[in-house]
C-alpha atoms as a PDB file:
ATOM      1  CA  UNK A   1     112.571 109.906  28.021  1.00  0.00           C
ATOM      2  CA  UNK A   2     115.828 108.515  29.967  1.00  0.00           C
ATOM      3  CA  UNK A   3     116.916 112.240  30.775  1.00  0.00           C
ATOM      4  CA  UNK A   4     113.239 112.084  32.446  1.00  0.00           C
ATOM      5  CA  UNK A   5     113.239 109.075  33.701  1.00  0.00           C
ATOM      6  CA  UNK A   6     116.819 109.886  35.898  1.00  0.00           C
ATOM      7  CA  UNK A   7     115.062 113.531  37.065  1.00  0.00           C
ATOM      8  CA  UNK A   8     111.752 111.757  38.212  1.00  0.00           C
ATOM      9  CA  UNK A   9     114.096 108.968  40.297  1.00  0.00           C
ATOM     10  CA  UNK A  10     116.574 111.511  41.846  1.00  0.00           C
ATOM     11  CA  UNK A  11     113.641 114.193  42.964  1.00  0.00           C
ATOM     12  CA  UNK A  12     110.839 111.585  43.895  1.00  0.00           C
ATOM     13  CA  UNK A  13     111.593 112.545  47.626  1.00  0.00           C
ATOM     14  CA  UNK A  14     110.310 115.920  46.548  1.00  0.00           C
ATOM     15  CA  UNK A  15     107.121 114.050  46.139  1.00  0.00           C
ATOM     16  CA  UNK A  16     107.099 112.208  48.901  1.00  0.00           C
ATOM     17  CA  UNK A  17     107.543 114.888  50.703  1.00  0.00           C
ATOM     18  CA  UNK A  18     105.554 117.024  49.379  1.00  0.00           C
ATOM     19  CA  UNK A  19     101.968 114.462  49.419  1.00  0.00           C
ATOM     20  CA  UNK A  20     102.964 112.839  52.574  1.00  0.00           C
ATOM     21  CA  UNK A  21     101.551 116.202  54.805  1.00  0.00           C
ATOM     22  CA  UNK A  22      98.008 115.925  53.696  1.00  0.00           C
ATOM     23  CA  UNK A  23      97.995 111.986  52.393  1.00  0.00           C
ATOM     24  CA  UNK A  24      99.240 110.768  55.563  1.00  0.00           C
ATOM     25  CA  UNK A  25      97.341 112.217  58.354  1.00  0.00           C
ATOM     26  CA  UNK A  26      94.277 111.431  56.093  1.00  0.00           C
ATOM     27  CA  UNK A  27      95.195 107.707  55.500  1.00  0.00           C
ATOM     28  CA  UNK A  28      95.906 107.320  59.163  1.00  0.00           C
ATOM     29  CA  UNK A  29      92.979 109.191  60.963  1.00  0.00           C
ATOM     30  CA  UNK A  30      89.978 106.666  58.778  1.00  0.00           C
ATOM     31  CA  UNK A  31      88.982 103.885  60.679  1.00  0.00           C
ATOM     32  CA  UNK A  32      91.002 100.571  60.021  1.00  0.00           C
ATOM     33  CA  UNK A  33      87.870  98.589  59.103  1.00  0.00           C
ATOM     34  CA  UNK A  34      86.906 100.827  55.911  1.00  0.00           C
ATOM     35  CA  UNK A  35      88.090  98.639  53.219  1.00  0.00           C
ATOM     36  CA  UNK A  36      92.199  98.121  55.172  1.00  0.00           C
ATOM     37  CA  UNK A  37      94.991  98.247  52.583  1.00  0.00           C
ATOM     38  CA  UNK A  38      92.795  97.783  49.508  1.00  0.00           C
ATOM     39  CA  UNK A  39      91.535 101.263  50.203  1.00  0.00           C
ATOM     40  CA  UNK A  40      94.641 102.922  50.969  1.00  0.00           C
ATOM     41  CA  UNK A  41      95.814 101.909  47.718  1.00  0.00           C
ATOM     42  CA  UNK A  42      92.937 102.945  46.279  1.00  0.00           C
ATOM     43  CA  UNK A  43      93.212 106.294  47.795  1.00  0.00           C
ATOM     44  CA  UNK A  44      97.200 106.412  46.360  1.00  0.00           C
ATOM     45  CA  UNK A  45      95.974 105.473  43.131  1.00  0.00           C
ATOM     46  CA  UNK A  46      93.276 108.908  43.115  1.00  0.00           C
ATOM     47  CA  UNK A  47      96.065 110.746  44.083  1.00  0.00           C
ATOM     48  CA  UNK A  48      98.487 109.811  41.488  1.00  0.00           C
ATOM     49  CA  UNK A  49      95.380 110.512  38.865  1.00  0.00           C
ATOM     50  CA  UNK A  50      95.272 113.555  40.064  1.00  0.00           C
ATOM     51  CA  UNK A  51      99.164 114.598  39.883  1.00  0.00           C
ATOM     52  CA  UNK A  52      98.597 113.439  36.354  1.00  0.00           C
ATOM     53  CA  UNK A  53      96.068 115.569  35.657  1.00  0.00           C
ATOM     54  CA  UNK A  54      97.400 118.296  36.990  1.00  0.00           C
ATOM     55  CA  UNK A  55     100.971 117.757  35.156  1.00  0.00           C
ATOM     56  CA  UNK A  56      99.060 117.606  31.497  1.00  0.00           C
ATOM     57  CA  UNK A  57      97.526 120.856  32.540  1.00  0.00           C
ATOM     58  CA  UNK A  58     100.702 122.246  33.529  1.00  0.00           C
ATOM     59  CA  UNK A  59     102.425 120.784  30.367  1.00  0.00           C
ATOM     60  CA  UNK A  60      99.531 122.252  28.141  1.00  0.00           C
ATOM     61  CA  UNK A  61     100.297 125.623  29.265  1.00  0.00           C
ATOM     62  CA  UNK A  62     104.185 125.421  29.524  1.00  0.00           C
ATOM     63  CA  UNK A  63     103.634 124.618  25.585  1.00  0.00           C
ATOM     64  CA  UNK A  64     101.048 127.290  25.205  1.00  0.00           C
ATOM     65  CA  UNK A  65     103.185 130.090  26.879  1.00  0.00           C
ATOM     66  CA  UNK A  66     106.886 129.099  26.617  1.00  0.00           C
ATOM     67  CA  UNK A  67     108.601 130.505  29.396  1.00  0.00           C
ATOM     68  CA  UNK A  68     106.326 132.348  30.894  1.00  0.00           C
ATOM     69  CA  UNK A  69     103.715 129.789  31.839  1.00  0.00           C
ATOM     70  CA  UNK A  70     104.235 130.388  35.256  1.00  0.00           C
ATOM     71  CA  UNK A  71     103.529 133.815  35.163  1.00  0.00           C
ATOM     72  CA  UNK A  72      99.622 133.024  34.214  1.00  0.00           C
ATOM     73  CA  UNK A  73      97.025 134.467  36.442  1.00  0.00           C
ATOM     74  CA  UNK A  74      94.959 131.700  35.475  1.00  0.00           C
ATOM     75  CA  UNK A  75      97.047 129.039  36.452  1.00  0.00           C
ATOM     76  CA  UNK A  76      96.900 131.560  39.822  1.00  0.00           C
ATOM     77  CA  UNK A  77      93.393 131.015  40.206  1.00  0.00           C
ATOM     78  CA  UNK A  78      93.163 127.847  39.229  1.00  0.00           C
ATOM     79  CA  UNK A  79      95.369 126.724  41.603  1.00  0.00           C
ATOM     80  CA  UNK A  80      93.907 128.726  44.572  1.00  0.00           C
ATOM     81  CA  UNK A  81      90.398 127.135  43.972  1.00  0.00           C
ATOM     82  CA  UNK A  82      92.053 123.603  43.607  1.00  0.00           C
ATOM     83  CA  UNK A  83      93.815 124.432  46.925  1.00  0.00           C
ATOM     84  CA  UNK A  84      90.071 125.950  48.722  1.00  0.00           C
ATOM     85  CA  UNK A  85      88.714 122.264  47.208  1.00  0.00           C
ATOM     86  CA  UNK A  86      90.407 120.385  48.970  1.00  0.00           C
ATOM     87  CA  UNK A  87      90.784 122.217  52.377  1.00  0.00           C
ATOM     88  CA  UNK A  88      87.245 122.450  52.747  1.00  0.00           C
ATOM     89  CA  UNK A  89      87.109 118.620  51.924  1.00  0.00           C
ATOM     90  CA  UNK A  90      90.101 117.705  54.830  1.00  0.00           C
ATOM     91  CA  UNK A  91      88.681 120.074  57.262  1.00  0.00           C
ATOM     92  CA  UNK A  92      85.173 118.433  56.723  1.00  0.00           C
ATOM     93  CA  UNK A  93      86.927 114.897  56.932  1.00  0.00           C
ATOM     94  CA  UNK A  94      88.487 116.132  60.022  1.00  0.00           C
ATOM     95  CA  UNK A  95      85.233 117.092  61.959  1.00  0.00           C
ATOM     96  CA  UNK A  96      83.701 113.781  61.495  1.00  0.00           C
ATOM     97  CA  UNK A  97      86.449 111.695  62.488  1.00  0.00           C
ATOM     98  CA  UNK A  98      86.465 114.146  65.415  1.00  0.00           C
ATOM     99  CA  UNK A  99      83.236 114.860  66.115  1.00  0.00           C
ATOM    100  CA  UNK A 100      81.261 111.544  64.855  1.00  0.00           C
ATOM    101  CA  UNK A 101      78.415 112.008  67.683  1.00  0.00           C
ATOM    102  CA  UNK A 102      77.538 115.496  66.120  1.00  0.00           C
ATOM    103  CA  UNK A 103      74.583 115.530  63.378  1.00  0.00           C
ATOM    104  CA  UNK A 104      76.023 117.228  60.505  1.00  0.00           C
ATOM    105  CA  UNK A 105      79.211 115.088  60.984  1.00  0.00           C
ATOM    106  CA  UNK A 106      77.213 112.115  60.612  1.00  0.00           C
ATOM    107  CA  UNK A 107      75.630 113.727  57.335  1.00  0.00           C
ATOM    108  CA  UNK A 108      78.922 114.485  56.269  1.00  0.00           C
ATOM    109  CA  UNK A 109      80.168 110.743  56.623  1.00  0.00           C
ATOM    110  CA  UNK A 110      77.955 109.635  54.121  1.00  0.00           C
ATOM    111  CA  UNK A 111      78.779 112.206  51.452  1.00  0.00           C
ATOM    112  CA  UNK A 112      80.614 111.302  48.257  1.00  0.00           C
ATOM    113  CA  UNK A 113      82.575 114.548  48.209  1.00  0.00           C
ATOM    114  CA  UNK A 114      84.454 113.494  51.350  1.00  0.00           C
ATOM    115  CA  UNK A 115      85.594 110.104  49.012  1.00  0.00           C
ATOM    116  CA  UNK A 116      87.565 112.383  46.480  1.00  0.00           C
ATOM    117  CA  UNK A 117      90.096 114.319  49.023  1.00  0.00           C
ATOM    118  CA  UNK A 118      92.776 111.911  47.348  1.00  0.00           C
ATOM    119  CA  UNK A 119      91.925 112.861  43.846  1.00  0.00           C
ATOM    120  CA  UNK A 120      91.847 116.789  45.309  1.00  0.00           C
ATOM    121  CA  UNK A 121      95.114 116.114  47.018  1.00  0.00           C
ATOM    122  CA  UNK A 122      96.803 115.355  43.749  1.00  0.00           C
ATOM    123  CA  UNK A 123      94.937 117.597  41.660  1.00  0.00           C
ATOM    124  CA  UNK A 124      95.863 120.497  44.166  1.00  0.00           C
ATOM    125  CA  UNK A 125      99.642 119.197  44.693  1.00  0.00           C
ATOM    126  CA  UNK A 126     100.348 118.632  41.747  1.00  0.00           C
ATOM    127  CA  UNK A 127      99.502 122.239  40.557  1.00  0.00           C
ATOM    128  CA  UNK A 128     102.102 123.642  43.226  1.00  0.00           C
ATOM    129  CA  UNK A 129     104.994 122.106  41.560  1.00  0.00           C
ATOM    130  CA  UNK A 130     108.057 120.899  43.293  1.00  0.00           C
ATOM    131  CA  UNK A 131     111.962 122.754  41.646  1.00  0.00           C
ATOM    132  CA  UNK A 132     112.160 119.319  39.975  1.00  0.00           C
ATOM    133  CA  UNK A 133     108.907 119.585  38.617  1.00  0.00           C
ATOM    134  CA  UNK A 134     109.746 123.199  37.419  1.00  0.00           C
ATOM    135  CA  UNK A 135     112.453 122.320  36.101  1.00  0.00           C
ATOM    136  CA  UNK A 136     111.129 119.610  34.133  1.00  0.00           C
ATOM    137  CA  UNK A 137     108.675 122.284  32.650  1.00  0.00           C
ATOM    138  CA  UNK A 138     111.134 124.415  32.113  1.00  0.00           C
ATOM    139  CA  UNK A 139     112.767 121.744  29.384  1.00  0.00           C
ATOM    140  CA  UNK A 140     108.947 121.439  28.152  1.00  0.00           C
ATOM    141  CA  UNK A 141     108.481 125.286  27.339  1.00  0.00           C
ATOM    142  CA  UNK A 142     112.096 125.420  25.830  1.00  0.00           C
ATOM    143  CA  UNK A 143     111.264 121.933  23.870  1.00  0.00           C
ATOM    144  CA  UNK A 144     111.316 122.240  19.867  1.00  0.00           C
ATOM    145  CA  UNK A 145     109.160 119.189  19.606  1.00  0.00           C
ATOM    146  CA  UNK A 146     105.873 119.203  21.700  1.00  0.00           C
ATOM    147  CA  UNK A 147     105.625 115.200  21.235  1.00  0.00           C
ATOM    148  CA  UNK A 148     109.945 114.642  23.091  1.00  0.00           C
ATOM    149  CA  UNK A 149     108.707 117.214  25.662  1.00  0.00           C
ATOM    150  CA  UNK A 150     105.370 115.603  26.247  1.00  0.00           C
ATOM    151  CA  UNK A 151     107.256 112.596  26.396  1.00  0.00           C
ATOM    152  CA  UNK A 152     110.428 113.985  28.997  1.00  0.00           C
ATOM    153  CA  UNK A 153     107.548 114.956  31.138  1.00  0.00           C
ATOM    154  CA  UNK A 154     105.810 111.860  31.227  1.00  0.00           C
ATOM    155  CA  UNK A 155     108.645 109.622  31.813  1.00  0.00           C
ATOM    156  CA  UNK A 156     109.508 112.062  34.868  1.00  0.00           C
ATOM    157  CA  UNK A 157     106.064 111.444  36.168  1.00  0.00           C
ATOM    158  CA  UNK A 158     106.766 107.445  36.193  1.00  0.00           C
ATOM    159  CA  UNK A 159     109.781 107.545  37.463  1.00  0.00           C
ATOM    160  CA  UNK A 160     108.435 109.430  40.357  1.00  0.00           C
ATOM    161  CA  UNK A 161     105.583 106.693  41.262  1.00  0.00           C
ATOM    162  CA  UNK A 162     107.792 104.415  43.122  1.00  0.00           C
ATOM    163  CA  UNK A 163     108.692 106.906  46.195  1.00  0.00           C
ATOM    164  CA  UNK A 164     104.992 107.029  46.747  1.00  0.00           C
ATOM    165  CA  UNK A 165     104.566 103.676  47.198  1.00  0.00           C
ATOM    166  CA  UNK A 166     104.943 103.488  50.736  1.00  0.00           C
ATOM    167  CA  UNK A 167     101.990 105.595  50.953  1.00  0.00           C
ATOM    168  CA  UNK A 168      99.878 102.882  50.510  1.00  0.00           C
ATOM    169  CA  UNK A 169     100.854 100.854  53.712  1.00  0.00           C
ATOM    170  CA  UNK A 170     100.105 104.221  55.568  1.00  0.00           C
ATOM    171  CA  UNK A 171      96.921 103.117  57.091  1.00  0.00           C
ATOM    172  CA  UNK A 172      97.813 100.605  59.390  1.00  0.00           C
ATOM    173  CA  UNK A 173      98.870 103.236  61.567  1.00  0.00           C
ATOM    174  CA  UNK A 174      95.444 104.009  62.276  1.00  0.00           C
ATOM    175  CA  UNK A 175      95.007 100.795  63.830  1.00  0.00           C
ATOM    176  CA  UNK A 176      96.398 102.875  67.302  1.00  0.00           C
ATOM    177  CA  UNK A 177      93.514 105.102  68.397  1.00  0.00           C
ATOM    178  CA  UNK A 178      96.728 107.513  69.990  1.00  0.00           C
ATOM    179  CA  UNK A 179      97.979 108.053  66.578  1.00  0.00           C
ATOM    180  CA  UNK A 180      94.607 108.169  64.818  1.00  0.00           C
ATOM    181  CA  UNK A 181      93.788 110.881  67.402  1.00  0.00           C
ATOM    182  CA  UNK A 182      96.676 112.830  66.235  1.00  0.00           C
ATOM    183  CA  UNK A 183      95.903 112.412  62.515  1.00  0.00           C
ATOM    184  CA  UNK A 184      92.425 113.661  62.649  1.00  0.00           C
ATOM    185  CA  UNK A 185      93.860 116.955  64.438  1.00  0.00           C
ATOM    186  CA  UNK A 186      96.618 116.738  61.692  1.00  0.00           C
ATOM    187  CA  UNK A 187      94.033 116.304  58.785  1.00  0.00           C
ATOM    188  CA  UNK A 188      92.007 120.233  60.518  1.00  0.00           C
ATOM    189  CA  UNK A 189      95.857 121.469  60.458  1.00  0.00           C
ATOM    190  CA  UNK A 190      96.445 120.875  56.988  1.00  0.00           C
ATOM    191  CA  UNK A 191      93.093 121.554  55.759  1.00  0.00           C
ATOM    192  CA  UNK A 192      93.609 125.040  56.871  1.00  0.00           C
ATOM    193  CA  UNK A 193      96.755 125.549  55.999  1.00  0.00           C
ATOM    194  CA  UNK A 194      95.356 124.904  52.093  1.00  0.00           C
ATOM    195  CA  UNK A 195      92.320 127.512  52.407  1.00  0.00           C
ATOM    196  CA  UNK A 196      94.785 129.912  53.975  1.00  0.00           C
ATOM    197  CA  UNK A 197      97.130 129.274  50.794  1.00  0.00           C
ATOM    198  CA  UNK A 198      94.482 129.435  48.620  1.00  0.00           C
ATOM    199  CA  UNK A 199      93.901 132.825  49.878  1.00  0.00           C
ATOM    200  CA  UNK A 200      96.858 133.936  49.151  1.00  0.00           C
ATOM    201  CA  UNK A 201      97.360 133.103  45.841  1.00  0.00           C
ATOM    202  CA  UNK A 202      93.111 134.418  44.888  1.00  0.00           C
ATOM    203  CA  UNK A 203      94.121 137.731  46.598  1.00  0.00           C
ATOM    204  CA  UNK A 204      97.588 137.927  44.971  1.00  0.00           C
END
């Protein structure tokens, strides 16, 4: 657990950086008077369910498979359609901030779907794992006792929360209608950027 614990804390930028693309454009483009900071920490709390999820799945299968886990055409798939999830859920969030005054955007507002992009986000995220995160499997697969890697893994994920803390003062940025502007075109950007992965990895 303190091996773990000190690979979750040294690669938590990884994390950062690798949530703060779609989790930041889609914190900053909502409007600042649906829900404020209670909701963006809401929305960070989603996500981090959903990195969880994703890492027992991954854990599952690296003690399933051994070392070659990643080579699993299911995970493949799995992750593609994770990945086509939630870029059809950011572009859709992106056309009605944009396009509010249009009908179907309107519809869309009011959907329940559009509420679970941050569970997606994590879900999807953390099923295209970071080197740290790899590596982290790597010792899981390799692991004589399922219960000390389950547990390496898990104190890796905690170790990892604090770096996305700052997440959840992201929204006040979209108390600027310049920057909110540029967040709703960010949020279509990186929408498609996921279908167009997901693509790749269904077709691979």
């Amino acid at each position: 657990m303190a091996q773990g614990w000190v690979l979750g804390l040294a690669s938590g930028a990884y994390c950062l950086a690798g949530c703060a693309p779609v989790m930041l454009p889609f914190l900053v483009s909502r409007a600042p008077a649906d829900g404020g900071p209670r909701r963006d920490a809401r929305a960070v709390a989603e996500l981090l369910v959903g990195r969880l999820l994703a890492y027992l799945l991954l854990g599952g299968l690296a003690l399933a498979c051994g070392a070659r886990w990643h080579d699993s055409r299911a995970l493949r798939v799995l992750t593609g359609l994770a990945l086509l999830v939630l870029g059809a859920l950011l572009i859709a969030h992106g056309f009605t901030r944009s396009f509010p005054e249009l009908r179907p955007c309107e519809t869309l507002c009011g959907a329940r779907g559009l509420r679970r992009v941050p569970l997606a986000a994590g879900f999807a995220l953390g099923l295209t794992p970071c080197p740290p995160l790899l590596a982290a499997l790597g010792r899981l697969a390799a692991e004589a006792s399922p219960l000390h890697g389950l547990a390496f893994l898990g104190a890796f994920f905690a170790a990892t929360l604090p770096w996305l803390a700052p997440l959840t003062a992201a929204g006040w940025l979209g108390r600027r209608e310049t920057l909110r502007g540029m967040a709703e075109v960010a949020v279509l950007v990186a929408g498609l950027y996921c279908v167009v992965q997901a693509g790749v990895l269904l077709s691979s």
